[in-house]
Protein backbone atom coordinates (compact mmCIF):
# COMPACT_ATOMS: atom_id res chain seq x y z
CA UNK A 1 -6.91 2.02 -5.19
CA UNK A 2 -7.15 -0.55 -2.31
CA UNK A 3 -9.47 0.54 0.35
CA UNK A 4 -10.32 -2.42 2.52
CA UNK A 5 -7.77 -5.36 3.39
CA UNK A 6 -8.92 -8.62 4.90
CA UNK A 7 -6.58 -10.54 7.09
CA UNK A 8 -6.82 -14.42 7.73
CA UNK A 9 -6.34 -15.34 11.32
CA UNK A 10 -4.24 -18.36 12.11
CA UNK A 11 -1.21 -18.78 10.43
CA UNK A 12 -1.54 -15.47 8.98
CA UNK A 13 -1.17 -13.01 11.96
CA UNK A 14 -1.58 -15.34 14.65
CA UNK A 15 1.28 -18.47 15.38
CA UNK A 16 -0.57 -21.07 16.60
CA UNK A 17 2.36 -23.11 17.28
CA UNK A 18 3.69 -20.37 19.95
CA UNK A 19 0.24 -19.24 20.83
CA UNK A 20 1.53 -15.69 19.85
CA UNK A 21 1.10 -13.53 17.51
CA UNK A 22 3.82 -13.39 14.99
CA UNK A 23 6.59 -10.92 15.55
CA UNK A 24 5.95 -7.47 13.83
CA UNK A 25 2.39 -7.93 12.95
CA UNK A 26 0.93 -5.54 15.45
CA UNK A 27 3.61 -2.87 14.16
CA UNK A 28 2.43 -3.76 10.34
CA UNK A 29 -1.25 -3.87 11.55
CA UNK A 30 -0.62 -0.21 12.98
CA UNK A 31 0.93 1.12 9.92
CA UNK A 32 -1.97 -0.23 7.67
CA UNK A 33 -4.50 1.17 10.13
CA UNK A 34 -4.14 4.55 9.43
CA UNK A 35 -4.56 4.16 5.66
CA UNK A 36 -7.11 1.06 5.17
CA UNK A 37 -10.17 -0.26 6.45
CA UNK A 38 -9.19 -3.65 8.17
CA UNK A 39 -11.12 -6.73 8.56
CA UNK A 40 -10.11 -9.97 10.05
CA UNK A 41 -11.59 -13.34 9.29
CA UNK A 42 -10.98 -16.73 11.31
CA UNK A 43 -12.56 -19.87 11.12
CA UNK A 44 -12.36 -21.87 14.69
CA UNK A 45 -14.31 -25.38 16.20
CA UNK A 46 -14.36 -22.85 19.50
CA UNK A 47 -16.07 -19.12 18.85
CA UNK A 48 -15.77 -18.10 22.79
CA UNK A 49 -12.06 -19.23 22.72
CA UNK A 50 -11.25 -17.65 19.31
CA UNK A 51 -12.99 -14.48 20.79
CA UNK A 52 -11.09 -14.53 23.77
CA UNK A 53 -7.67 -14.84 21.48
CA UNK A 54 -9.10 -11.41 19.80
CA UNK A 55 -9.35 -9.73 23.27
CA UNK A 56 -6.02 -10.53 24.24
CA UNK A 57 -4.26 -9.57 22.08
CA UNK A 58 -6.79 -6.19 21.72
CA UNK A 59 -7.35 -6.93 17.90
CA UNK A 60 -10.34 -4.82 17.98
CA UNK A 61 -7.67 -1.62 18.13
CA UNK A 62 -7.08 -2.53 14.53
CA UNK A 63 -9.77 -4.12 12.92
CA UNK A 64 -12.94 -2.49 12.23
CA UNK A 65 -14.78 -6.27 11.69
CA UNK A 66 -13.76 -9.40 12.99
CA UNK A 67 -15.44 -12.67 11.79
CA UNK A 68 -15.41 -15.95 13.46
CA UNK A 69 -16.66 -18.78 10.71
CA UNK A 70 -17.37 -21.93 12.34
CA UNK A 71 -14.88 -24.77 11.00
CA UNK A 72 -16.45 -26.66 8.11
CA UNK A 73 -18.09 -23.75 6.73
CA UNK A 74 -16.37 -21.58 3.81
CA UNK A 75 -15.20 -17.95 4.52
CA UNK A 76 -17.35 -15.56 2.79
CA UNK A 77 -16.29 -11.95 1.50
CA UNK A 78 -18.73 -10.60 -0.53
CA UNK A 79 -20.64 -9.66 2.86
CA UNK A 80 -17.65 -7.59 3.86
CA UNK A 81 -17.55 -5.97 0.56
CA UNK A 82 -20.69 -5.11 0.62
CA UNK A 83 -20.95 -4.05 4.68
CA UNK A 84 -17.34 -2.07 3.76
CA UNK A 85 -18.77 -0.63 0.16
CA UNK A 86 -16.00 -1.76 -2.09
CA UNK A 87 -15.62 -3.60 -5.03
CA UNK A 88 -13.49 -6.71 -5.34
CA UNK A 89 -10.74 -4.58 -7.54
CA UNK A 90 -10.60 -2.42 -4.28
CA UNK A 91 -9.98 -4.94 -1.53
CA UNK A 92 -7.02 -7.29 -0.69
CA UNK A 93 -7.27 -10.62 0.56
CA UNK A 94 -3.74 -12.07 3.10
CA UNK A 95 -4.06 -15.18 3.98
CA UNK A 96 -1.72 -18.68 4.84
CA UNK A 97 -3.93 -20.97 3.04
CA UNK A 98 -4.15 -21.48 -0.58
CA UNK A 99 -7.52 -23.96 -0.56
CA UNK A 100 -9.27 -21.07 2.03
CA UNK A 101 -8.60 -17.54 1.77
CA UNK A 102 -6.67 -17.37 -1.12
CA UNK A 103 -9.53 -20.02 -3.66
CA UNK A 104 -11.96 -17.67 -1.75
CA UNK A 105 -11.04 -14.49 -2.40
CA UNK A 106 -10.31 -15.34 -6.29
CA UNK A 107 -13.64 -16.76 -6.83
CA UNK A 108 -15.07 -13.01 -6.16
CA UNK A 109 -11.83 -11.20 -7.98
CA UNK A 110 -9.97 -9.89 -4.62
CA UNK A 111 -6.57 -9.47 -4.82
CA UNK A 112 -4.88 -12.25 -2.80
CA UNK A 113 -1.84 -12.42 -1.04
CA UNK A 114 -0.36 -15.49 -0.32
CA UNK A 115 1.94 -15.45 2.58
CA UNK A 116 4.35 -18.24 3.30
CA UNK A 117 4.89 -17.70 6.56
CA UNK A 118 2.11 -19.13 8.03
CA UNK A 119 0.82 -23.29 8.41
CA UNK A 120 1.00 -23.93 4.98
CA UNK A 121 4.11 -23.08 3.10
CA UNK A 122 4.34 -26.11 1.17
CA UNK A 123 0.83 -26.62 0.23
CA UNK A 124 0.82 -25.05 -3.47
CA UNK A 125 -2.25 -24.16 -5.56
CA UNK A 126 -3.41 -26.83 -7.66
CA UNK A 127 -5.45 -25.33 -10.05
CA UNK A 128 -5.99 -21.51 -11.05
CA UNK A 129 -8.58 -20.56 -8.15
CA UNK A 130 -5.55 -21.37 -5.87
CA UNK A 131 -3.37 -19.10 -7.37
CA UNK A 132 -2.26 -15.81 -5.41
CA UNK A 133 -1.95 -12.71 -6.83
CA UNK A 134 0.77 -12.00 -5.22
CA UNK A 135 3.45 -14.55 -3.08
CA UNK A 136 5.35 -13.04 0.21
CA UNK A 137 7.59 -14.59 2.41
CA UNK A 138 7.06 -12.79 5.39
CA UNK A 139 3.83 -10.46 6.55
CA UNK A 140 6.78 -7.33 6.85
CA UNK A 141 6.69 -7.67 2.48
CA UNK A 142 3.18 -6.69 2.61
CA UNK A 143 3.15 -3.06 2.99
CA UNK A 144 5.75 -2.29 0.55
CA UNK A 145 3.62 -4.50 -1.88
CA UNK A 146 0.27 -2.67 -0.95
CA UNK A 147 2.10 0.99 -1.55
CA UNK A 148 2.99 -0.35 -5.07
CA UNK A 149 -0.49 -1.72 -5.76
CA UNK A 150 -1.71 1.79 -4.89
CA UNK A 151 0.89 3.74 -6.69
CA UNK A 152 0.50 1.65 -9.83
């Protein structure tokens, strides 16, 4: 039974090439809300800036943790795992990037969705820590896959 699901940021969510973010996330955000802990992750050269992102868009409505890593350093989970008290079988990682959020999540046994709709559709996992879980096209496939994953 999933119980926690950790978003990536950029590319993920957010557009970075419109400075938006993308269409229907908030609507998917608010029908996850309900049902799931939510945690965001984001890994920026600016923390204020990146903050300020999360206040305008009023990300804190949905998420009960957001986490800015500073670039260059590796995005962590099992800290949210434990601050969340789940195990790895019970949490979902949805992220753009296979060689970030995807290798990262793996290494601890998340569940990772890849979604292609982000910055890096054509960058394809080269060896098995890369590998998703599960591939979407779109953020809108992701709660249709998440109500199978708990009905299964």
């Amino acid at each position: 039974m999933i119980k926690l699901i950790i978003f990536d940021y950029g590319g993920t969510i957010y557009n970075p090439l419109t400075d938006q973010l993308y269409s229907g996330a908030k609507e998917i955000l608010e029908k996850l809300r309900p049902k799931f802990k939510l945690a965001l992750v984001s890994r920026a050269y600016d923390v204020k800036e990146r903050l300020n992102d999360f206040k305008r868009f009023h990300l804190e409505d949905f998420f009960e943790l957001m986490e800015i890593v500073p670039k260059g350093k590796i995005k962590d989970f099992v800290h949210i795992l434990k601050k969340f008290n789940v195990t790895s079988k019970e949490c979902l990682v949805v992220g753009d990037y296979v060689k970030s959020e995807i290798r990262e999540g793996n290494k601890i046994s998340i569940i990772t969705i890849w979604t292609k709709n982000g910055e890096f559709p054509n960058v394809f996992p080269e060896n098995e820590e890369e590998k998703p879980n599960y591939k979407i096209e779109f953020l809108k496939e992701l709660i249709p896959l998440v109500d199978n994953l708990n009905n299964s």
